[in-house]
Structure formats: structure tokens, C-alpha cells
C-alpha atoms as a PDB file:
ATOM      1  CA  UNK A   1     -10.235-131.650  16.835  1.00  0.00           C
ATOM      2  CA  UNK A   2     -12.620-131.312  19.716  1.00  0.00           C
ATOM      3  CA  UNK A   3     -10.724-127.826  20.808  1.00  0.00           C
ATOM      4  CA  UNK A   4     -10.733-126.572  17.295  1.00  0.00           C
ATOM      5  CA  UNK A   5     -14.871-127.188  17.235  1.00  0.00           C
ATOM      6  CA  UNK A   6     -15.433-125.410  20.565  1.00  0.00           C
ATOM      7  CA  UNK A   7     -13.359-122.371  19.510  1.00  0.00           C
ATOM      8  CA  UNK A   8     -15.198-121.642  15.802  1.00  0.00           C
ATOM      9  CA  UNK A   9     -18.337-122.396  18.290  1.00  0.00           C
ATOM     10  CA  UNK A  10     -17.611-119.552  20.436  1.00  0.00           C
ATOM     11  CA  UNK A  11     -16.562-117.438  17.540  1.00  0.00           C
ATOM     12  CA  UNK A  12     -19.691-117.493  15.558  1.00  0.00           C
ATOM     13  CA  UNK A  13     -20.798-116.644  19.263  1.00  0.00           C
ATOM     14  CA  UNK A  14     -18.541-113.272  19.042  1.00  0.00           C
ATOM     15  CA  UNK A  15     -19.909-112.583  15.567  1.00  0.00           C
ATOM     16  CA  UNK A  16     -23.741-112.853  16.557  1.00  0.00           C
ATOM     17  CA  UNK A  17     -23.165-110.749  19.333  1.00  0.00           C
ATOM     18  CA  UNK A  18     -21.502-108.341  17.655  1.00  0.00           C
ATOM     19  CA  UNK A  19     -24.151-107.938  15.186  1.00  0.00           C
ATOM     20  CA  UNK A  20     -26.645-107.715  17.216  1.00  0.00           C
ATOM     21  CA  UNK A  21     -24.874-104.758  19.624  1.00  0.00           C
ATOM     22  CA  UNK A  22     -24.166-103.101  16.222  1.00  0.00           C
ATOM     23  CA  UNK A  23     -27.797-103.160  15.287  1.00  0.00           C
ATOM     24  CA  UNK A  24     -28.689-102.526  18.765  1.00  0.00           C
ATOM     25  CA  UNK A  25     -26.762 -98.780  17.976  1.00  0.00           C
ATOM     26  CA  UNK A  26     -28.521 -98.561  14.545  1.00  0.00           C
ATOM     27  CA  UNK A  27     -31.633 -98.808  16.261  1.00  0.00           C
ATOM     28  CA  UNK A  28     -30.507 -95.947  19.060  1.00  0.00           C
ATOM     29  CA  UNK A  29     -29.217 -93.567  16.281  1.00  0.00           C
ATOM     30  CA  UNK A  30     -32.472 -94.072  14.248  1.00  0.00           C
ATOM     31  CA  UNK A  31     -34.971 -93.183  17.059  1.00  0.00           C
ATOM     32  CA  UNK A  32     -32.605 -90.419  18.716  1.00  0.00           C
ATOM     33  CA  UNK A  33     -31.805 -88.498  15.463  1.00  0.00           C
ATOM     34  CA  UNK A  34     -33.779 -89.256  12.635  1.00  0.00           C
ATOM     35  CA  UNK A  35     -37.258 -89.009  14.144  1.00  0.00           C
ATOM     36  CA  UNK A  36     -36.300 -85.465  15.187  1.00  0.00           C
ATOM     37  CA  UNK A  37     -35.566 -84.647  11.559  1.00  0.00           C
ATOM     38  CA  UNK A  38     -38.555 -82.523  10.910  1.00  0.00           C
ATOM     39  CA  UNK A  39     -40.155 -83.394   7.706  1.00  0.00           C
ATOM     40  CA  UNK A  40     -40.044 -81.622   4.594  1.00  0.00           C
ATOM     41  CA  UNK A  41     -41.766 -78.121   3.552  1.00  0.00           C
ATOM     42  CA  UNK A  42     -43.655 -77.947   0.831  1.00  0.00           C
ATOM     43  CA  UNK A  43     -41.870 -76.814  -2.217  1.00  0.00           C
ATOM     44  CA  UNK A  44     -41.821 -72.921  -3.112  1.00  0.00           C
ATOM     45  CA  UNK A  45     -45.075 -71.890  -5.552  1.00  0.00           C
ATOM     46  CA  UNK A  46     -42.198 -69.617  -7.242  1.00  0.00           C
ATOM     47  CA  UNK A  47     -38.940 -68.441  -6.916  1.00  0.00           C
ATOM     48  CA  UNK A  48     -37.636 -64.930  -7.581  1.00  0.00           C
ATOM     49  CA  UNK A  49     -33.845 -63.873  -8.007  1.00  0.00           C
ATOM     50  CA  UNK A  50     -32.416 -60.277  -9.743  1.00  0.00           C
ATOM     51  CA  UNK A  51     -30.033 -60.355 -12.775  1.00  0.00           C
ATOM     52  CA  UNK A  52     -28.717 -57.212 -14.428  1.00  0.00           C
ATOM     53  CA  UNK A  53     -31.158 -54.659 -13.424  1.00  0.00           C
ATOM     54  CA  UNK A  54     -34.345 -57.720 -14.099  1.00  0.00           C
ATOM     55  CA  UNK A  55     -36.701 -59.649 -11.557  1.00  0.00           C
ATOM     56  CA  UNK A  56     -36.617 -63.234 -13.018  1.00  0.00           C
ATOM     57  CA  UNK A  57     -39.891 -64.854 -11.821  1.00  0.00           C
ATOM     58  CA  UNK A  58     -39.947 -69.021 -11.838  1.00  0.00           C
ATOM     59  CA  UNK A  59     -43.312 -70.729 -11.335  1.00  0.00           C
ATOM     60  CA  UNK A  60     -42.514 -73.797  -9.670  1.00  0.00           C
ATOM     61  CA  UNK A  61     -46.765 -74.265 -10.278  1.00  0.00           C
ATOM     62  CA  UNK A  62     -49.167 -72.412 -12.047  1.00  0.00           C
ATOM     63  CA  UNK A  63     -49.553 -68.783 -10.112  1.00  0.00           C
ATOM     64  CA  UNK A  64     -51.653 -65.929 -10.501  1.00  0.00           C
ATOM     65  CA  UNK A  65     -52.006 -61.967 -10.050  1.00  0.00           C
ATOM     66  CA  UNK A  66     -48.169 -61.800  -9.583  1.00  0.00           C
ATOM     67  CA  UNK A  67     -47.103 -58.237  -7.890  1.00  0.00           C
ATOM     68  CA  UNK A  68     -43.162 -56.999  -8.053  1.00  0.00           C
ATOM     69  CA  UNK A  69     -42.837 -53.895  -5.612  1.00  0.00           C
ATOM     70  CA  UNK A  70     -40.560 -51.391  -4.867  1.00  0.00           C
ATOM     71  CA  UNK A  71     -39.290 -50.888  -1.336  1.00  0.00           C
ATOM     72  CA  UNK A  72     -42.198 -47.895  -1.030  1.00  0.00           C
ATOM     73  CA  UNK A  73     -44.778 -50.845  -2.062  1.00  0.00           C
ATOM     74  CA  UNK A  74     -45.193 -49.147  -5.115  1.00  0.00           C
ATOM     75  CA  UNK A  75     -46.207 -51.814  -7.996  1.00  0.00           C
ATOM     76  CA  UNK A  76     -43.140 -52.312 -10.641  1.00  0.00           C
ATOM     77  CA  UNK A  77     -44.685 -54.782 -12.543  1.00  0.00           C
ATOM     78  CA  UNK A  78     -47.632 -57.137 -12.424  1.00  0.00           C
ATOM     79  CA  UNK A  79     -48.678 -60.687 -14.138  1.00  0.00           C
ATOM     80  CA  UNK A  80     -51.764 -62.178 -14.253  1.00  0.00           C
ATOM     81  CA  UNK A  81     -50.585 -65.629 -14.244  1.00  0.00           C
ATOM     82  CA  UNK A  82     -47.351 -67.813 -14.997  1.00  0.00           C
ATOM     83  CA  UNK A  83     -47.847 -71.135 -16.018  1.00  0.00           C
ATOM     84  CA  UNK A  84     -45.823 -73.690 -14.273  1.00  0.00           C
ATOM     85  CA  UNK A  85     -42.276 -74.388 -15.008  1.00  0.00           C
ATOM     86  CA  UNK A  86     -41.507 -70.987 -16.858  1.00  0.00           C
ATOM     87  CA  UNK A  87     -40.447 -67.606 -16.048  1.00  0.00           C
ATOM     88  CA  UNK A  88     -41.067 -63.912 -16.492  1.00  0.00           C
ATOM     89  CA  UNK A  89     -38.798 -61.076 -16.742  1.00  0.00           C
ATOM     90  CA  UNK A  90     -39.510 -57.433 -14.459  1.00  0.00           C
ATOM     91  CA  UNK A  91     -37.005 -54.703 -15.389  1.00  0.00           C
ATOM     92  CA  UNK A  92     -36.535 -52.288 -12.446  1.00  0.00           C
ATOM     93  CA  UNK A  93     -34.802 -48.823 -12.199  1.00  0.00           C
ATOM     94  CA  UNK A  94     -31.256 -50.400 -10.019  1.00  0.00           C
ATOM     95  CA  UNK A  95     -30.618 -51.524  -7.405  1.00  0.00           C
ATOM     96  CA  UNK A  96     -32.576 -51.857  -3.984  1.00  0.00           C
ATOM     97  CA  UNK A  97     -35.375 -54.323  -2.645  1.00  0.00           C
ATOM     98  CA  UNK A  98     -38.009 -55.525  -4.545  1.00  0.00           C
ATOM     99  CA  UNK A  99     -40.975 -57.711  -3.394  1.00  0.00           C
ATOM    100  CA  UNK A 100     -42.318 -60.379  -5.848  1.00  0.00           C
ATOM    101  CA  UNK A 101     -45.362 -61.467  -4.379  1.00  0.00           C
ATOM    102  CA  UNK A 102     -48.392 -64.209  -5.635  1.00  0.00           C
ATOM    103  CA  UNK A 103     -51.359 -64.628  -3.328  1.00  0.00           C
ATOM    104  CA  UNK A 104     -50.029 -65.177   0.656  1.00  0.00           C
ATOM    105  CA  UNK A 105     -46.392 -65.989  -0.870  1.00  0.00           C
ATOM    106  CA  UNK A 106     -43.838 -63.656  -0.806  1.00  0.00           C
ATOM    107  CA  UNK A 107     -40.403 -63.353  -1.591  1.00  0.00           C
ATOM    108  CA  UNK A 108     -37.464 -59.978  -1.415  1.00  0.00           C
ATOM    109  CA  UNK A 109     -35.178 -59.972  -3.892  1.00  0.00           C
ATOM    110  CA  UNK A 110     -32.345 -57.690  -3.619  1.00  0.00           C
ATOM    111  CA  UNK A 111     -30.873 -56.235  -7.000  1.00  0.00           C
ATOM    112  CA  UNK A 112     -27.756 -54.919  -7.068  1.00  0.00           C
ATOM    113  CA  UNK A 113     -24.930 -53.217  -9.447  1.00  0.00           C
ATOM    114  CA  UNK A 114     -22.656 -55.785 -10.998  1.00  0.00           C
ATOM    115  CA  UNK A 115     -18.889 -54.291 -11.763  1.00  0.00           C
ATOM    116  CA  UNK A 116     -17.063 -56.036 -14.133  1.00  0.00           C
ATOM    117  CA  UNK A 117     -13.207 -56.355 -13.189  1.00  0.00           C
ATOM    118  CA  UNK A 118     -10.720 -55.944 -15.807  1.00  0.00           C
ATOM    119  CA  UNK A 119      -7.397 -57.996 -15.315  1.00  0.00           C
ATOM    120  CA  UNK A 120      -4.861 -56.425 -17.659  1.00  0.00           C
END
């Protein structure tokens, strides 16, 4: 019985050493790789995206004096403000760039022609 005692002994040994190497490596992975994560950005005041010849404008937070221009700057449509959490509609002539822009923030949307494929 004495044998039997030493050798669970010396395997809750094994076991508390191996949970301490394996924290040991959770440790190392956390301070190598996840402090070099860098932290978030701050989320988007808007984001613009073309459908079907239109700008679609969504205020992620309330925005104001909202510019869509051409790719010769020239102004396609403008909005005073957007309230937060809806979304306004440009149309524009086809396809090409388009800058939607509110205050410092700017985004380029690029509109393009849509074909639809027939499979007969």
C-alpha cells in the first residue's frame, strides 16, 4: 500500500506541474500577442455604399452638411443633416467615383453598371 501512496503522490506532482507549465505558456502567448493587438478605432460617423445608380448614406451618429461629389468635385447632392441610425438616398448619372463626405470624414464610393444574366 505504501508504493501505491508514493506513486498517486508523485502523480498529483505531474499534474501540478503540468498546469503550471501550461499556464506558464498562457501567460507567454498573452504578453507576446495580445498586447500587440492594437486597440480598436472608433466606429465610422457614416457609411456610404452605391446601389443601382443611388448613393445610400448611413449615419452611424447624427451628421451634418453632408456633400456627395463627382470625380471633378462637382457637388451631386447635399444634406444638411442625417439623424443617427437612418439613411439617405443620392441618385447619380452612372457609374464612376463619387465622394460622400461630412465634416473631416470622407468616404469613395464607386458605382457601377449591374448586368443581369439570363440562364435560359
Amino acid at each position: 500500500m505504501r508504493t501505491f501512496s508514493d506513486v498517486s503522490k508523485i502523480g498529483i506532482l505531474m499534474i501540478g506541474v503540468a498546469l503550471l507549465v501550461i499556464a506558464g505558456i498562457a501567460v507567454h502567448f498573452y504578453l507576446t500577442f495580445m498586447q500587440r493587438i492594437p486597440p480598436p478605432l472608433p466606429p465610422s460617423p457614416f457609411n456610404a455604399y452605391c446601389r443601382h445608380n443611388a448613393v445610400i448614406i448611413h449615419a452611424n451618429q447624427e451628421i451634418r452638411d453632408v456633400r456627395v461629389l463627382d470625380n471633378s468635385s462637382n457637388q451631386v447632392c447635399f444634406f444638411e443633416k442625417i439623424s443617427a441610425g437612418s439613411e439617405e438616398l443620392c441618385m447619380v448619372e452612372g457609374r464612376g467615383l463619387y465622394v460622400v463626405q461630412a465634416g473631416d470624414h470622407k468616404n469613395v464610393v464607386e458605382c457601377w453598371e449591374e448586368k443581369i444574366v439570363r440562364l435560359d
